[in-house]
N, C-alpha and C. Protein backbone atom coordinates (compact mmCIF):
# COMPACT_ATOMS: atom_id res chain seq x y z
N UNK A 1 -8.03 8.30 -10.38
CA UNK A 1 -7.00 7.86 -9.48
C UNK A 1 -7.47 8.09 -8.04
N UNK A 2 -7.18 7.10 -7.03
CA UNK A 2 -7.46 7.04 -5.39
C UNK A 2 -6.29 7.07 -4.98
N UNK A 3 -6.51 7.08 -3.68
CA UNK A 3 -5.21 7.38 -2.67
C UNK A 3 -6.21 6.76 -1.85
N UNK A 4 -5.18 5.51 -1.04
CA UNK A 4 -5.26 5.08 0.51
C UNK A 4 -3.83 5.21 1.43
N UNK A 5 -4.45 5.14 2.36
CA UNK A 5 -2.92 4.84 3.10
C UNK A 5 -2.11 3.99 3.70
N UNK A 6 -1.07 3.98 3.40
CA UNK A 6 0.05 2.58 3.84
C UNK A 6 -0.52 2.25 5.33
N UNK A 7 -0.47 0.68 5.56
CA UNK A 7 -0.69 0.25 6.48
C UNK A 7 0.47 0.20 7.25
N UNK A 8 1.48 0.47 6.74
CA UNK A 8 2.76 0.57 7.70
C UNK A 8 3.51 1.76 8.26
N UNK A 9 3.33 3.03 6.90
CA UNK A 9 3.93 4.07 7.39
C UNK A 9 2.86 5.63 7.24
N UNK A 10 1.68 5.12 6.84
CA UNK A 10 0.86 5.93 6.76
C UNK A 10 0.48 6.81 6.05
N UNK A 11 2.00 6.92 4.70
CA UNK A 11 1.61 7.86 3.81
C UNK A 11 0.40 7.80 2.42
N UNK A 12 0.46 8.46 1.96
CA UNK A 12 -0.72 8.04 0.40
C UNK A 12 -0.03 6.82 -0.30
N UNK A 13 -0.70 5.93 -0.66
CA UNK A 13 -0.42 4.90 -1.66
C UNK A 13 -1.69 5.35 -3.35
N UNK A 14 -0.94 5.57 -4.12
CA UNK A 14 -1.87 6.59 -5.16
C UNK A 14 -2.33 4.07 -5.90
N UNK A 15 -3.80 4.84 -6.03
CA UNK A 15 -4.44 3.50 -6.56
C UNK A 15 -4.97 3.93 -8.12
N UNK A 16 -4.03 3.12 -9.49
CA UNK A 16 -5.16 3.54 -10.32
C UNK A 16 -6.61 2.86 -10.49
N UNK A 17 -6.93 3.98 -11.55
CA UNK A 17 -8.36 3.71 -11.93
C UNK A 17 -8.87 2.44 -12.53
N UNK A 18 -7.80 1.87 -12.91
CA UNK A 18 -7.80 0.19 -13.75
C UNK A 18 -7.51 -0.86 -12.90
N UNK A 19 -7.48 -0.37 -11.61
CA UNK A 19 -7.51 -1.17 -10.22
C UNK A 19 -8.87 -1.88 -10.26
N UNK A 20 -8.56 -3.15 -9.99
CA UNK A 20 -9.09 -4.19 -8.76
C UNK A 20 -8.91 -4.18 -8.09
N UNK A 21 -9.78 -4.96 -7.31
CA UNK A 21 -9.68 -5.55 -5.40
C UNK A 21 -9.00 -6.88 -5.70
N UNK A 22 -8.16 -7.10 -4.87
CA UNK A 22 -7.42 -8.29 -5.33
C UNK A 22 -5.61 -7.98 -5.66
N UNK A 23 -5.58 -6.58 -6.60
CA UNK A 23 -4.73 -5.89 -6.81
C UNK A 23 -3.72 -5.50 -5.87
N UNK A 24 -2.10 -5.82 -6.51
CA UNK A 24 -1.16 -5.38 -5.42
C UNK A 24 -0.32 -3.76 -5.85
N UNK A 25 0.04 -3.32 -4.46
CA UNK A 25 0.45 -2.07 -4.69
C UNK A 25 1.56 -1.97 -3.90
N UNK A 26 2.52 -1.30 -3.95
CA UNK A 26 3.44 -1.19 -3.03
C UNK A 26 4.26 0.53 -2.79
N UNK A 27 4.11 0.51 -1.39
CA UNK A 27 4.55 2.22 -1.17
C UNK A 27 5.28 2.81 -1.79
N UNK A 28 5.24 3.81 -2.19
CA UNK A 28 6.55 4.32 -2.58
C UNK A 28 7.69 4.91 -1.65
N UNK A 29 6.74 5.54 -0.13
CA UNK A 29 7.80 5.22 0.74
C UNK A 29 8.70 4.57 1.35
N UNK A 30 8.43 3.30 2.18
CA UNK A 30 8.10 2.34 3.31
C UNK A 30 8.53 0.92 2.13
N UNK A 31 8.13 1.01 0.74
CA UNK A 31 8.39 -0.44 0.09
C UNK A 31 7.55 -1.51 0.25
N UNK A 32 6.26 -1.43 1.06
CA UNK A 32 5.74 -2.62 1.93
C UNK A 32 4.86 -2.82 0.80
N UNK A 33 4.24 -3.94 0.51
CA UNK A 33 3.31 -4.45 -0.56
C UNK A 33 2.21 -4.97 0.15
N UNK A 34 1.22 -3.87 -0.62
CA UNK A 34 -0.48 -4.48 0.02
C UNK A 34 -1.47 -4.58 -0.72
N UNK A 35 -1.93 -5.50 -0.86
CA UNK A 35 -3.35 -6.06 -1.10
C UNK A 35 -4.76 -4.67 -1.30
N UNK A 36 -5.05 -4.64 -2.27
CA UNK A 36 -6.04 -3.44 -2.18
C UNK A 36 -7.82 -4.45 -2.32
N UNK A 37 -8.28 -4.54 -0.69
CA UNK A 37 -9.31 -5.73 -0.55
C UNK A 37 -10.54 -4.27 -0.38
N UNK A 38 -10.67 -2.94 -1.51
CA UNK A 38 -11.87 -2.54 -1.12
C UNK A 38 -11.42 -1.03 -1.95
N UNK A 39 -12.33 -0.91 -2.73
CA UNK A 39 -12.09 0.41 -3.79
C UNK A 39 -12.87 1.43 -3.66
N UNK A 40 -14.12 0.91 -2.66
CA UNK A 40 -14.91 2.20 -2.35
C UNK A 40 -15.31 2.11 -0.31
N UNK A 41 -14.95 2.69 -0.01
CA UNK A 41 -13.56 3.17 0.08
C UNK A 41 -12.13 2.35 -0.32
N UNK A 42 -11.42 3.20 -1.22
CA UNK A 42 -9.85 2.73 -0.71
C UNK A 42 -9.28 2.17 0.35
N UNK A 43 -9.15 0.99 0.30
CA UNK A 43 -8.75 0.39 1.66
C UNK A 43 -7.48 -1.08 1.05
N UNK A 44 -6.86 -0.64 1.89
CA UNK A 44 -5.14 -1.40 1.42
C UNK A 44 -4.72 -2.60 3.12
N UNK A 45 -4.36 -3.96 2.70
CA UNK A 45 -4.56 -5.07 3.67
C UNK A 45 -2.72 -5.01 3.58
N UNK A 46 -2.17 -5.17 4.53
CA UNK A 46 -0.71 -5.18 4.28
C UNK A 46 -0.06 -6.69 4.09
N UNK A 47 0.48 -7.08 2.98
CA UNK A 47 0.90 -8.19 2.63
C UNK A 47 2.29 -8.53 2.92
N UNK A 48 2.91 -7.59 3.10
CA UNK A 48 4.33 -8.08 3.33
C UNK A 48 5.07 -6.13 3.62
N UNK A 49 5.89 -6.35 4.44
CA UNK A 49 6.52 -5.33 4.80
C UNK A 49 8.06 -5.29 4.31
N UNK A 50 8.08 -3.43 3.86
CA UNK A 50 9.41 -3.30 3.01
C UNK A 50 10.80 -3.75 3.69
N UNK A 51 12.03 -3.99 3.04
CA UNK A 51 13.33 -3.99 3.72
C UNK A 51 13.45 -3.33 5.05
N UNK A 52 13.93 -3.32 5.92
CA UNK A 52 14.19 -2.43 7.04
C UNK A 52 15.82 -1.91 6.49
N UNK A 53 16.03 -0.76 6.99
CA UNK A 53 17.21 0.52 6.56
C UNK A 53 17.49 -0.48 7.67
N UNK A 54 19.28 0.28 7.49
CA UNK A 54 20.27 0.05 8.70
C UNK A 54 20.02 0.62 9.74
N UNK A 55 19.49 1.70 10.06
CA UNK A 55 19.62 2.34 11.23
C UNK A 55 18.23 1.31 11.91
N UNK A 56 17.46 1.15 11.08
CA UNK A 56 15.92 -0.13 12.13
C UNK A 56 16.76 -1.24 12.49
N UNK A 57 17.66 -2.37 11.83
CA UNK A 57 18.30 -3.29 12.36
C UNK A 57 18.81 -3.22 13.67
């Protein structure tokens, strides 16, 4: 298992081992869904960004 980090909120995004590049992942913080374009290093492309809470509106 890898860990990169969210392109939006910066925390660990855990990558498994049965990962591709190509592969989508999405934070478990933040919600945002990204593209994992690189496995050595872990490296995550941000595809779309999570809901915004009420208090961001």
């Amino acid at each position: 298992m890898q860990k990169s980090k969210c392109p939006v909120c910066g925390s660990d995004v855990v990558i498994n081992d049965d990962a591709f590049e190509g592969d989508i992942v999405e934070c478990a913080i933040c919600n945002s869904i990204s593209e994992i374009v690189s496995l050595n290093p872990a490296t995550l492309n941000l595809v779309e960004e999570g809901p915004k809470g009420k208090e961001e509106e």
